[in-house]
Each structure stands twice: as C-alpha cells, then as structure tokens.
C-alpha atoms as a PDB file:
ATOM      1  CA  UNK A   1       9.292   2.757 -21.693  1.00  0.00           C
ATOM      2  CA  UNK A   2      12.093   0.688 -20.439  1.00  0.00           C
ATOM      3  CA  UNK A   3      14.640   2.780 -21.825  1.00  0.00           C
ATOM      4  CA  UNK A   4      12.856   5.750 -20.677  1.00  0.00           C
ATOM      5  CA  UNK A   5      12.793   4.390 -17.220  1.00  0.00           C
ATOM      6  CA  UNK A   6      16.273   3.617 -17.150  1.00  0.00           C
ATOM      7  CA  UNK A   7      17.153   7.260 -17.965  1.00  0.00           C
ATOM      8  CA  UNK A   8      15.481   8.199 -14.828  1.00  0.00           C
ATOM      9  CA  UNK A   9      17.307   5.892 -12.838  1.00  0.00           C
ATOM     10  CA  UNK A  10      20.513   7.294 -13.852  1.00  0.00           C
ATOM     11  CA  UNK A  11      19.461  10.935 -14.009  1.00  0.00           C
ATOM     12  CA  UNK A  12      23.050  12.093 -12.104  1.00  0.00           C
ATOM     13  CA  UNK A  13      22.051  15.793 -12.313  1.00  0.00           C
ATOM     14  CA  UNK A  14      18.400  15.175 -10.131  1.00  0.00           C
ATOM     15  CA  UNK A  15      20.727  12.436  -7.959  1.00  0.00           C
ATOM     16  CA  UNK A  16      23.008  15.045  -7.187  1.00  0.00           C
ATOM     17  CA  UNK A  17      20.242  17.777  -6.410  1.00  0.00           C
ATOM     18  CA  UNK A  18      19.069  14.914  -3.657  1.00  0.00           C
ATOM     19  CA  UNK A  19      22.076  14.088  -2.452  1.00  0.00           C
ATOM     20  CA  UNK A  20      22.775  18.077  -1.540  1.00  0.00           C
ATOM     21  CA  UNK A  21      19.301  18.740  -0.120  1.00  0.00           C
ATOM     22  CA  UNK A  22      20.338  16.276   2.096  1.00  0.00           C
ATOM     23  CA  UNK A  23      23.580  17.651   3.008  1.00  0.00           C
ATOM     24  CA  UNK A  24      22.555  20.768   3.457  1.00  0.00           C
ATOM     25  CA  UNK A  25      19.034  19.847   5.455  1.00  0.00           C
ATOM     26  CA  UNK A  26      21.073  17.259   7.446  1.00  0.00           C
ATOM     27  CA  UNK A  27      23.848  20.416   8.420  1.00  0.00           C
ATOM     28  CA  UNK A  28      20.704  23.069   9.291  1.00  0.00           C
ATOM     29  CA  UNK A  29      21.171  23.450  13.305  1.00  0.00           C
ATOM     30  CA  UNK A  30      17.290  24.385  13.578  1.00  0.00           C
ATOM     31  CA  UNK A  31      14.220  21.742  13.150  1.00  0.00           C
ATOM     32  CA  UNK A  32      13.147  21.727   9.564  1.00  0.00           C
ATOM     33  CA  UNK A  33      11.674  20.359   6.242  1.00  0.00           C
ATOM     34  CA  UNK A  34      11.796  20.092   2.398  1.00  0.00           C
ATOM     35  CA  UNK A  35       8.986  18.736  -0.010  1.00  0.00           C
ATOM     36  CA  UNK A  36      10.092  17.125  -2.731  1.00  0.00           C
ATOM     37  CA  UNK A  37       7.338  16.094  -4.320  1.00  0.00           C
ATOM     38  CA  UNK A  38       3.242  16.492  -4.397  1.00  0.00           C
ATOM     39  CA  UNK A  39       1.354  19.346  -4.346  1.00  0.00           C
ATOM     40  CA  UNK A  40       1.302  21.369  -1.133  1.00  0.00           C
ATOM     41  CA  UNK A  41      -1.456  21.105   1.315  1.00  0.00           C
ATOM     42  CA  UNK A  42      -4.384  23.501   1.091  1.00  0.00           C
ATOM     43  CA  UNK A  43      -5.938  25.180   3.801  1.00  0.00           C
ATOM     44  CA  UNK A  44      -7.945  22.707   5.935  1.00  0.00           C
ATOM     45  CA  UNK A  45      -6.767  19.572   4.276  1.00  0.00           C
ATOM     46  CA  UNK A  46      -5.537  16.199   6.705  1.00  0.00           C
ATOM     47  CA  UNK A  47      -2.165  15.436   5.739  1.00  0.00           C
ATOM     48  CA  UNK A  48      -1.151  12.050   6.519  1.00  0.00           C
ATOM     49  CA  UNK A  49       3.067  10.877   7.081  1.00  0.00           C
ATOM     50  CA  UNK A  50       4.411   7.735   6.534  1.00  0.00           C
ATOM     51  CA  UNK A  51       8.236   7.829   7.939  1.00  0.00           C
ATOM     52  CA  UNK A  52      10.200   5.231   7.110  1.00  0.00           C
ATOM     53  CA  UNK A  53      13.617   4.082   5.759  1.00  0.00           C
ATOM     54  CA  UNK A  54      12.160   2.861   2.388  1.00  0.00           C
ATOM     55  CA  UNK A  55      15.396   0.595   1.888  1.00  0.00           C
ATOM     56  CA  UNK A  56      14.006  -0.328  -0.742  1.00  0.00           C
ATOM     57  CA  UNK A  57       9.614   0.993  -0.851  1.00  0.00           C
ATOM     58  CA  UNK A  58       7.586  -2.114  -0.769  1.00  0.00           C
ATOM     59  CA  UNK A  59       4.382  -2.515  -2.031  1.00  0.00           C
ATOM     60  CA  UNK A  60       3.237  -2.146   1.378  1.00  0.00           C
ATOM     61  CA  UNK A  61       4.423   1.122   2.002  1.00  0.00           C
ATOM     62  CA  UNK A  62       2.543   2.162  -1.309  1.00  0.00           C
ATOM     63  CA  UNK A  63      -0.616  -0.188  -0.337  1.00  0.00           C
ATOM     64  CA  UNK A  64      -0.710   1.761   3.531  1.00  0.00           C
ATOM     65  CA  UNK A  65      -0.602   5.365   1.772  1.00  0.00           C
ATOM     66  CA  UNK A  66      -3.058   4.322  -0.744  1.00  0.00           C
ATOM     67  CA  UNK A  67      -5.397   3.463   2.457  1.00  0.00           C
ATOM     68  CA  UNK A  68      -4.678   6.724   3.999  1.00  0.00           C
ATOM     69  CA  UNK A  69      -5.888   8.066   0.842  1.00  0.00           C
ATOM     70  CA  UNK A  70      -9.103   6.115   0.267  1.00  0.00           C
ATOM     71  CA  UNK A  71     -10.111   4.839   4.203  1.00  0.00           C
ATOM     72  CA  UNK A  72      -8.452   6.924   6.131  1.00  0.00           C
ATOM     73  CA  UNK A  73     -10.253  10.180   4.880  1.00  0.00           C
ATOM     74  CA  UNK A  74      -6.824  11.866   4.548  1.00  0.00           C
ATOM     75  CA  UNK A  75      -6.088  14.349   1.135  1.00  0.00           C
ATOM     76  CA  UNK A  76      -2.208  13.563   0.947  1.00  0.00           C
ATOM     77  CA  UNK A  77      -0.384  11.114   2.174  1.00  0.00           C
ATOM     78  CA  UNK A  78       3.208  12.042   2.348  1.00  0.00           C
ATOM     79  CA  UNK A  79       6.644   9.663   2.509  1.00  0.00           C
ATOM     80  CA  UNK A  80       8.713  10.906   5.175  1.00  0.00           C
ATOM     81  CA  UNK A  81      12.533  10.560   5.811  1.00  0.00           C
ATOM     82  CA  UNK A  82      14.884  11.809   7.874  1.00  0.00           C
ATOM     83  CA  UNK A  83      17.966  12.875   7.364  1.00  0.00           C
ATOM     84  CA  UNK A  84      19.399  11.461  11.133  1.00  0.00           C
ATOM     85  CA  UNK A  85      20.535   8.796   8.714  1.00  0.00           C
ATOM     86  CA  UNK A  86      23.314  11.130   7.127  1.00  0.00           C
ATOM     87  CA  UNK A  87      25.047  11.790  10.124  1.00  0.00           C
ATOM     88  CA  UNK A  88      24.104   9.257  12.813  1.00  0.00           C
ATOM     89  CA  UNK A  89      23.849   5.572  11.206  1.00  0.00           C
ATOM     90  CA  UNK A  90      25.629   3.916   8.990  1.00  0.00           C
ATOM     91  CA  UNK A  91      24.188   4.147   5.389  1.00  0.00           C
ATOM     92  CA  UNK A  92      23.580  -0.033   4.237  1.00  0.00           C
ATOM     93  CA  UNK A  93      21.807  -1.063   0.893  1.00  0.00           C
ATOM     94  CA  UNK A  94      20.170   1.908  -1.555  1.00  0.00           C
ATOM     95  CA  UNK A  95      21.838   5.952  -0.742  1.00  0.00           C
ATOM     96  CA  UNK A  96      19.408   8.032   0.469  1.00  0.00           C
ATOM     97  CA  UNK A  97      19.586   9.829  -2.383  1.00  0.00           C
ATOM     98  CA  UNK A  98      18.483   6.382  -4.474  1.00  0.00           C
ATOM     99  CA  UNK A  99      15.545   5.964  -1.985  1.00  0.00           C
ATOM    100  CA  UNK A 100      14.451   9.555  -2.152  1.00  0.00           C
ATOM    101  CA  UNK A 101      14.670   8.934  -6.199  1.00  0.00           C
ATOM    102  CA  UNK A 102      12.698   5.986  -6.291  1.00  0.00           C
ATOM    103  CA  UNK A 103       9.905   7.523  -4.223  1.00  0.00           C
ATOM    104  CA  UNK A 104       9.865  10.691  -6.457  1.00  0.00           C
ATOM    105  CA  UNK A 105       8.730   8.308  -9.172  1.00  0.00           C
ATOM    106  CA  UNK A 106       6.492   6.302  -7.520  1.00  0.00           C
ATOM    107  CA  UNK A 107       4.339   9.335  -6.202  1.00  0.00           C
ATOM    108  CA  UNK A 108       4.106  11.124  -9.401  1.00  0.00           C
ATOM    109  CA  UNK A 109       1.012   9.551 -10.920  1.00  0.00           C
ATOM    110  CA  UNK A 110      -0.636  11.063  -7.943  1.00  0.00           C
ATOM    111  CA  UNK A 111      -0.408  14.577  -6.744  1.00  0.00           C
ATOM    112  CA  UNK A 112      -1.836  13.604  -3.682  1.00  0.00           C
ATOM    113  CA  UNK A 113       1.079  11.875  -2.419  1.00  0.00           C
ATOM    114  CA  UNK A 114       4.334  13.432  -1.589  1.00  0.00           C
ATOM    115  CA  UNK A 115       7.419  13.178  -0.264  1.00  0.00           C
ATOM    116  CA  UNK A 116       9.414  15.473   2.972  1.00  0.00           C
ATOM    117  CA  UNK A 117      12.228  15.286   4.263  1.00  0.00           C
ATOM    118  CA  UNK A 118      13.034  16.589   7.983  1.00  0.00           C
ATOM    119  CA  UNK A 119      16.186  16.861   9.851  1.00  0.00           C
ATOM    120  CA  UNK A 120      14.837  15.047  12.867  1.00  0.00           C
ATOM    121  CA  UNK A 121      13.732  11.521  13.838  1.00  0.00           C
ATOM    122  CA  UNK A 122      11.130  11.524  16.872  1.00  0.00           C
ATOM    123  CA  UNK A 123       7.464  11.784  15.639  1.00  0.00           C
ATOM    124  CA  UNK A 124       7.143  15.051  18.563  1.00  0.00           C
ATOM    125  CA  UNK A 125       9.468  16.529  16.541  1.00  0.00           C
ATOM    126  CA  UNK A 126       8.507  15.606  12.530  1.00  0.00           C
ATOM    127  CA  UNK A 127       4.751  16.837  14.142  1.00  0.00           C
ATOM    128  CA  UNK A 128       6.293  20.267  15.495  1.00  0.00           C
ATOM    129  CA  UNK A 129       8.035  21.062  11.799  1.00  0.00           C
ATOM    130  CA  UNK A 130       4.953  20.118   9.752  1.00  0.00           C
ATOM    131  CA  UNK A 131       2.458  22.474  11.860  1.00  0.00           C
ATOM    132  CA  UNK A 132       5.094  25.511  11.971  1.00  0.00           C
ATOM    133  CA  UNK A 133       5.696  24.591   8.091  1.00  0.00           C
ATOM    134  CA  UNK A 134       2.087  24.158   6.893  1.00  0.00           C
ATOM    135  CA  UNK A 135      -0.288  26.073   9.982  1.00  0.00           C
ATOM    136  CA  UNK A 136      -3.488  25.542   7.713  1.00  0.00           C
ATOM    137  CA  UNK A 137      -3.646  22.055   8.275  1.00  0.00           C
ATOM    138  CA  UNK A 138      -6.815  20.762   9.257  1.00  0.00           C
ATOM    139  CA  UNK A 139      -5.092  17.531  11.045  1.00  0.00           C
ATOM    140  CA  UNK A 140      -1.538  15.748  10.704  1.00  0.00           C
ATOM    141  CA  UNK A 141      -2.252  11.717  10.679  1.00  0.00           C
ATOM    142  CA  UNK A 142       1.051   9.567  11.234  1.00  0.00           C
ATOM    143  CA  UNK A 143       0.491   5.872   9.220  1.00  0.00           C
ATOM    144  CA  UNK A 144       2.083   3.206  11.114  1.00  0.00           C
ATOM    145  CA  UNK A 145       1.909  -0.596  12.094  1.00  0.00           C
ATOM    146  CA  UNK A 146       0.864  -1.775  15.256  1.00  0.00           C
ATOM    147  CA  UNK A 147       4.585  -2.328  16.792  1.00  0.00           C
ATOM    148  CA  UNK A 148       4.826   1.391  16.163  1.00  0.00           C
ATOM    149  CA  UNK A 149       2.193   2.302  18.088  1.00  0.00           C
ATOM    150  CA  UNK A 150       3.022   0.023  21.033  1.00  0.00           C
ATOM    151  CA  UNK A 151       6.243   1.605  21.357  1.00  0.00           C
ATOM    152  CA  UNK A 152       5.259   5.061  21.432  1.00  0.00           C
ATOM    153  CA  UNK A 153       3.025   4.411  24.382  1.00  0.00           C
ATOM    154  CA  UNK A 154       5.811   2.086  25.880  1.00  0.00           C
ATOM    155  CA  UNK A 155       7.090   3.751  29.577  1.00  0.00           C
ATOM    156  CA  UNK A 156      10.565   2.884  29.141  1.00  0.00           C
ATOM    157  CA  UNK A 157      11.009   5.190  25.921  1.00  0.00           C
ATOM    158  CA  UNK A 158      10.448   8.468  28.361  1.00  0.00           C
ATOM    159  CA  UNK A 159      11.407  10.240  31.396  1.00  0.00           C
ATOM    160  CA  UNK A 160       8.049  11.662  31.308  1.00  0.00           C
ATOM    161  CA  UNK A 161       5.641   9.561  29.533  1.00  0.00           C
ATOM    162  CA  UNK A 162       2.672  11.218  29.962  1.00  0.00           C
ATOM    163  CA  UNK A 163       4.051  14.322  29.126  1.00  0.00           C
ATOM    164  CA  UNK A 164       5.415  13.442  26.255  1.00  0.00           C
ATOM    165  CA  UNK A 165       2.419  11.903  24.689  1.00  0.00           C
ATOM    166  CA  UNK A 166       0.248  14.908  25.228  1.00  0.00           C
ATOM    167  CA  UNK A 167       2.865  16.985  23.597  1.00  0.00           C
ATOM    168  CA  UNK A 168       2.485  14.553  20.527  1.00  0.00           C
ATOM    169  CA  UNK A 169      -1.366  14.007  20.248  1.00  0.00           C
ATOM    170  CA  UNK A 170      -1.539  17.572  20.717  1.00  0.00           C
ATOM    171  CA  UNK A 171       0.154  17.923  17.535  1.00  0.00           C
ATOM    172  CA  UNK A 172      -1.095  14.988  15.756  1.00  0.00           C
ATOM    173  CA  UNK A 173      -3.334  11.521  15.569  1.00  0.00           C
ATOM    174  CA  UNK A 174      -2.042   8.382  14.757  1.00  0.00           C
ATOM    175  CA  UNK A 175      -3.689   5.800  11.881  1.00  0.00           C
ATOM    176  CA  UNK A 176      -2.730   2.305  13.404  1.00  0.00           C
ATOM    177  CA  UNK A 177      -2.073  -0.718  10.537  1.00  0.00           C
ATOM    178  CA  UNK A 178      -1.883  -4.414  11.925  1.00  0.00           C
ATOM    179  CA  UNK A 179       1.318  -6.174  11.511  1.00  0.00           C
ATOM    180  CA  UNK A 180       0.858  -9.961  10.867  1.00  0.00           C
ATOM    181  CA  UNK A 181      -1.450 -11.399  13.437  1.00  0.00           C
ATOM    182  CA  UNK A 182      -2.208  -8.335  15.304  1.00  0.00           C
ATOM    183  CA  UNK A 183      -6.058  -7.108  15.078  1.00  0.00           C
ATOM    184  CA  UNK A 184      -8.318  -4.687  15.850  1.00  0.00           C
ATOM    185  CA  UNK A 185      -8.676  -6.000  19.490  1.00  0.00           C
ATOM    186  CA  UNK A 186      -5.058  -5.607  20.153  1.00  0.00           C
ATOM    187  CA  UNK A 187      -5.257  -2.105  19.359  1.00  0.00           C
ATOM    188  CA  UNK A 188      -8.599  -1.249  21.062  1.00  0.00           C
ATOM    189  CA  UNK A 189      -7.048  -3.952  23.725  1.00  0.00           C
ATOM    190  CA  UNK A 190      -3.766  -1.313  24.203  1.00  0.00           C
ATOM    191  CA  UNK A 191      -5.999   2.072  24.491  1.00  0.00           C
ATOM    192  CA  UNK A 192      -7.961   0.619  26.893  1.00  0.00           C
ATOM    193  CA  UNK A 193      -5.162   0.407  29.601  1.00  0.00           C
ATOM    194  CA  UNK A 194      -6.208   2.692  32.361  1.00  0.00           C
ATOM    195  CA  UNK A 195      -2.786   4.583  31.534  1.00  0.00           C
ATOM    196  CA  UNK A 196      -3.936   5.363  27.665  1.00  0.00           C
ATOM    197  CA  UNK A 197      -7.064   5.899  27.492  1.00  0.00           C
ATOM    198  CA  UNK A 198      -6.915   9.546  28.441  1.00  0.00           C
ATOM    199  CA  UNK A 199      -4.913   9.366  24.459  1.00  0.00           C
ATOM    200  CA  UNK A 200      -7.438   6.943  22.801  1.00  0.00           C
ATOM    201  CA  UNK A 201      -9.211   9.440  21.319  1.00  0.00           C
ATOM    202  CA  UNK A 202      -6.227  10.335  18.937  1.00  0.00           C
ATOM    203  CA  UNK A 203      -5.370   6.803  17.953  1.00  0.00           C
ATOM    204  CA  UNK A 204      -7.402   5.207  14.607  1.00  0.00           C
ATOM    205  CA  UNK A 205      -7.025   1.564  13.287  1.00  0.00           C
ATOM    206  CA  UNK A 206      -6.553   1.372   9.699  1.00  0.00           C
ATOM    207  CA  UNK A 207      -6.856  -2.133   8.025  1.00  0.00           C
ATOM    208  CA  UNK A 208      -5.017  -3.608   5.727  1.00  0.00           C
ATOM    209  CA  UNK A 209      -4.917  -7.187   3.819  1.00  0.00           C
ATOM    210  CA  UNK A 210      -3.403  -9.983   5.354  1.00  0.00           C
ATOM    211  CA  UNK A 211      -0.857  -9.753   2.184  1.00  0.00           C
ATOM    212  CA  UNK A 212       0.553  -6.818   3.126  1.00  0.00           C
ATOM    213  CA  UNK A 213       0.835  -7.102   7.012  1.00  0.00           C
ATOM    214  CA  UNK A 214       4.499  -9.169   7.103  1.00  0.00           C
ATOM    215  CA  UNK A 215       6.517  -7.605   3.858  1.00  0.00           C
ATOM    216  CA  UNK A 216       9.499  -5.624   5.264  1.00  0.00           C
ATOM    217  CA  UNK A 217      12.000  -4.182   3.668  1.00  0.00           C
ATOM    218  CA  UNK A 218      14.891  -5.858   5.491  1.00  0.00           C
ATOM    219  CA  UNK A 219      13.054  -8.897   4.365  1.00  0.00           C
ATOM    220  CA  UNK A 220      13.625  -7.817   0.804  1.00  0.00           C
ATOM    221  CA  UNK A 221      17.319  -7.113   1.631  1.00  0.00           C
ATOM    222  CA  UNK A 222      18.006 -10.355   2.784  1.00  0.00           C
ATOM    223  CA  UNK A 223      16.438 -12.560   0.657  1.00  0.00           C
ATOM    224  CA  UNK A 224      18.320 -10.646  -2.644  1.00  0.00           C
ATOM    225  CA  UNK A 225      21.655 -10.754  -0.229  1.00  0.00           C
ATOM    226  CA  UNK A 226      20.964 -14.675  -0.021  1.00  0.00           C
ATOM    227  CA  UNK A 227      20.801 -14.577  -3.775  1.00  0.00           C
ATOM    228  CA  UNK A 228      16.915 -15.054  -3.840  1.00  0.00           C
ATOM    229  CA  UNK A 229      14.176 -13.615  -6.372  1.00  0.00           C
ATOM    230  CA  UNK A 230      12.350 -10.698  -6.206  1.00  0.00           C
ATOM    231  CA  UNK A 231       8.763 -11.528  -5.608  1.00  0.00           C
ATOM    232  CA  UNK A 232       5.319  -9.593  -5.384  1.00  0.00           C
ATOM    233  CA  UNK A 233       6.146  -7.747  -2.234  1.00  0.00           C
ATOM    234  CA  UNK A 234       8.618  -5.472  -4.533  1.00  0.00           C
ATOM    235  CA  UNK A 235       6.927  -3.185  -6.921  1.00  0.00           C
ATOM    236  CA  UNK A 236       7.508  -3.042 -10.114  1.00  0.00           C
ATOM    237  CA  UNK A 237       9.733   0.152 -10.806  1.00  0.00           C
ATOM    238  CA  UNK A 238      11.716  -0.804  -7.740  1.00  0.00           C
ATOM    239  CA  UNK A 239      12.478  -4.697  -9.392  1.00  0.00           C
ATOM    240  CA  UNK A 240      12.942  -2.609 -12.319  1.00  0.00           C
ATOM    241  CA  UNK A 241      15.519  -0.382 -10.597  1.00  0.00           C
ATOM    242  CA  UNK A 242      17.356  -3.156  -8.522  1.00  0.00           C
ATOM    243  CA  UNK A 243      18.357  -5.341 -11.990  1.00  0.00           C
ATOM    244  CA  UNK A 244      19.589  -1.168 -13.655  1.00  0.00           C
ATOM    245  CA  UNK A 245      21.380  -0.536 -10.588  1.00  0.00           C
ATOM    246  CA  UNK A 246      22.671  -3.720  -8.880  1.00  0.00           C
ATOM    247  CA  UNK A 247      21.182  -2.654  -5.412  1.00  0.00           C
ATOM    248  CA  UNK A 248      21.253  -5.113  -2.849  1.00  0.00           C
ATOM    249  CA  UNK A 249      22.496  -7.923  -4.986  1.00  0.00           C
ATOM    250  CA  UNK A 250      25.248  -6.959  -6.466  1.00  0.00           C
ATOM    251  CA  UNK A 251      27.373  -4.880  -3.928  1.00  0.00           C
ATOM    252  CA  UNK A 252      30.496  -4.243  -6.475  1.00  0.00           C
ATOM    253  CA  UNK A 253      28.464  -2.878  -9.083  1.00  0.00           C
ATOM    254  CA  UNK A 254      26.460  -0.676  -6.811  1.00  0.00           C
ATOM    255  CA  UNK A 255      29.566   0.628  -5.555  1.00  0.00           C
ATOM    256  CA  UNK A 256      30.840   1.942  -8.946  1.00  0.00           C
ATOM    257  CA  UNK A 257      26.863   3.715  -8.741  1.00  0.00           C
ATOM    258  CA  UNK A 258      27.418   5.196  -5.554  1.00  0.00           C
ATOM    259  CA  UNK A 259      30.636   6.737  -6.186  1.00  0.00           C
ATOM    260  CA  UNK A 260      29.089   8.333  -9.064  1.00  0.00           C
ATOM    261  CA  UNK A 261      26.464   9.817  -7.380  1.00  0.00           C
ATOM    262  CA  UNK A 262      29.465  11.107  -4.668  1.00  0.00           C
ATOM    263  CA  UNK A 263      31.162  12.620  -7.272  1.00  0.00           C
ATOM    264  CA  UNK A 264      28.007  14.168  -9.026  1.00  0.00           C
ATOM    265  CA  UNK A 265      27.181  15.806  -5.612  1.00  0.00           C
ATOM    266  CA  UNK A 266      30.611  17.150  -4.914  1.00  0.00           C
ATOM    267  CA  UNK A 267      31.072  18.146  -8.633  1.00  0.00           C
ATOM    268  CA  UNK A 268      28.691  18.266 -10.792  1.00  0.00           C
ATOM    269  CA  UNK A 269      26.731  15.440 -12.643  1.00  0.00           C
ATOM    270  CA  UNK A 270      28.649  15.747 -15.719  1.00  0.00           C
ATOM    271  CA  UNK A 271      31.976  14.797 -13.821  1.00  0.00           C
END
C-alpha cells in the first residue's frame, strides 16, 4: 500500500496535467471553473464549497466537509481553490499543483466530495461561476469558520455593504463553523445586529468538536519549520506525503520536487 501510495505521490504525468489546468484557468480573462474530482451535481442537489488554501488539508478541513455531508443536509461538498494564487501571491510551502494532488486522493473514497478550481477569489464571484456552471442546483452552501463570516459582514470590506451582501445571499447561504471559543451565541449574537438581520435568514451554524476548532494549516507549517512532529491534526496520507516529499521540512529536497514538477509541466513528465 505504501509503495502504491508513493507512486501516486510522484505521478509527474497527473502533476503536470494540474499544474497546466492551472496555467491555463489562471490565464482565462472571463470568470470560470474546472472540477477535478467527484461526480457532478444532479439536478436539485445542495452543493456545499469549502475554499481554502489547503497548505497542507488538515483533518479539519476533511472533518468540516464530512459535516456538510452528514449535518448540514448538503449532497457534495466540494474543495475549492483559486487560482489568484498563480499570479497574485507568492507561492510558500506545497505547489498548488501538490495541494490540488493531495486533495484528489483524499476525496476519492467518496464521490460525494469534489474538488473546483475557479479563477477568482471573492465568494460573490466563486457563487456567480458555480450557478452559471451548474443552473440545476437546488442551493450553493459556502463552509466556513466563524472569523469568515464576521468578515464578510464587516463594513470596512465594501463601498457598498449592503449591496454587496444581497448580491451574495442571493446567490448562496453560508454554513457557519466555530473557531476555538466562539459559539452558537456569537453567531446568532452577529445576525442579530439591526444591520444583518435583513441576511440572517441565509446564514446556518454548523458545529463542530472542540478538537477541530483551532488546527490551522499555518499551524502545521510552523511547527514542521521549527523542526516539530506531525501530530493528529495532519491526516494520514498528508504525514504520509510530507516524509515522500520533504514538504515543509525539508526545503532543499522539496526544491529538487518542485523543479520537477516545472519541468514536467513545461515538457512533459518523462523529461
């Protein structure tokens, strides 16, 4: 199984498939999307997005999906990322292409999860390329933690607030997970401000265990950085992946990966 796995990890030919589905999404002037795994939506079904770096996927990224799934009422549960990354940030710990490997293999026990990529960021626009891509949707459900949600409803993030936020909930609703000490109240606490409740209706809390609500992926990055251990908020075929690949530990062997994977996209994998 091991060696099986490892195969996977270094599959050059799928890397470099990635890594040019990028490119080329990344380069397309219009709004738009590509699913890369899961089976498509069917007519009428609630499909749920969880955006996200996913530098590296922690168990709570698969733990808040899985919730989607089972409390949430949703029939797929997509990981979302964007390729803004390609051209606007600077690219730090796993490629994109690495990320989008490792969540192709942790979705495929379960056809109800996925995973899209879109060429935009903002959740107005991810909403807008999901409805025009998949119009027989019943509902589209973002999953995200409670900072999220106090963000999107923050003033200072708009010229037009209100606007804004009925261009969004028009779109889609919004499954709300706590984040350490933040609980239900918080959440029913921020829709009840005279200047959101007029949105409550398209705002759901979500729970999750008290486990789950403070792993983070920079957390991850930092502790392997500071030469710590991988513990239980990494899943298994991601620990698995970081000792095949080097990955946040060792930067000097990762590089001799990542120039690989260059070269595969620009090439060929056999190069």
């Amino acid at each position: 199984m091991k060696d099986s796995m490892r195969e996977r990890f270094n599959d050059y030919a799928r890397l470099a498939e990635h890594g040019r589905a990028l490119r080329s999404l990344a380069s397309e002037p219009m709004p738009a999307a590509r699913q890369l795994a899961g089976a498509p939506p069917a007519a009428g079904a609630r499909l749920g997005l969880l955006a996200g770096s996913f530098n590296p996927p922690t168990v709570a990224h698969q733990t808040l999906a899985e919730a989607g799934l089972a409390d949430g009422g949703l029939d797929h549960v997509w990981f979302s990322l964007s390729t803004r990354t390609v051209d606007k940030e600077t690219v730090s710990g796993a490629l994109l292409e690495d990320r989008l490997l490792l969540l192709d293999l942790l979705v495929e026990p379960d056809s109800r999860l996925g995973v899209v990529v879109l060429n935009r960021g903002l959740y107005v626009d991810q909403a807008r390329i999901l409805r025009a891509a998949y119009p027989q949707l019943s509902e589209l459900v973002f999953l995200v933690g409670f900072d999220k949600i106090v963000q999107i409803f923050d003033a200072r993030y708009y010229d037009d607030r209100d606007a804004a936020l009925a261009a969004l909930f028009k779109l889609a609703t919004f499954l709300v997970a706590p984040r350490g000490d933040d609980e239900g109240p918080a959440l029913a606490a921020l829709l009840a401000q005279p200047e959101n409740r007029r949105f409550a209706h398209a705002v759901r809390p979500l729970d999750l265990p008290l486990t789950m609500r403070e792993i983070a992926s920079s957390t991850v990055r930092q502790d392997l950085a500071d030469g710590g251990h991988l513990d239980a908020s990494v899943l298994p075929l991601v620990a698995q992946f970081i000792g095949e690949t080097g990955v946040y530990a060792d930067e000097a062997r990762y590089r001799q990966r990542a120039a690989r994977i260059g070269h595969a996209i620009q090439d060929g994998p056999d190069t």
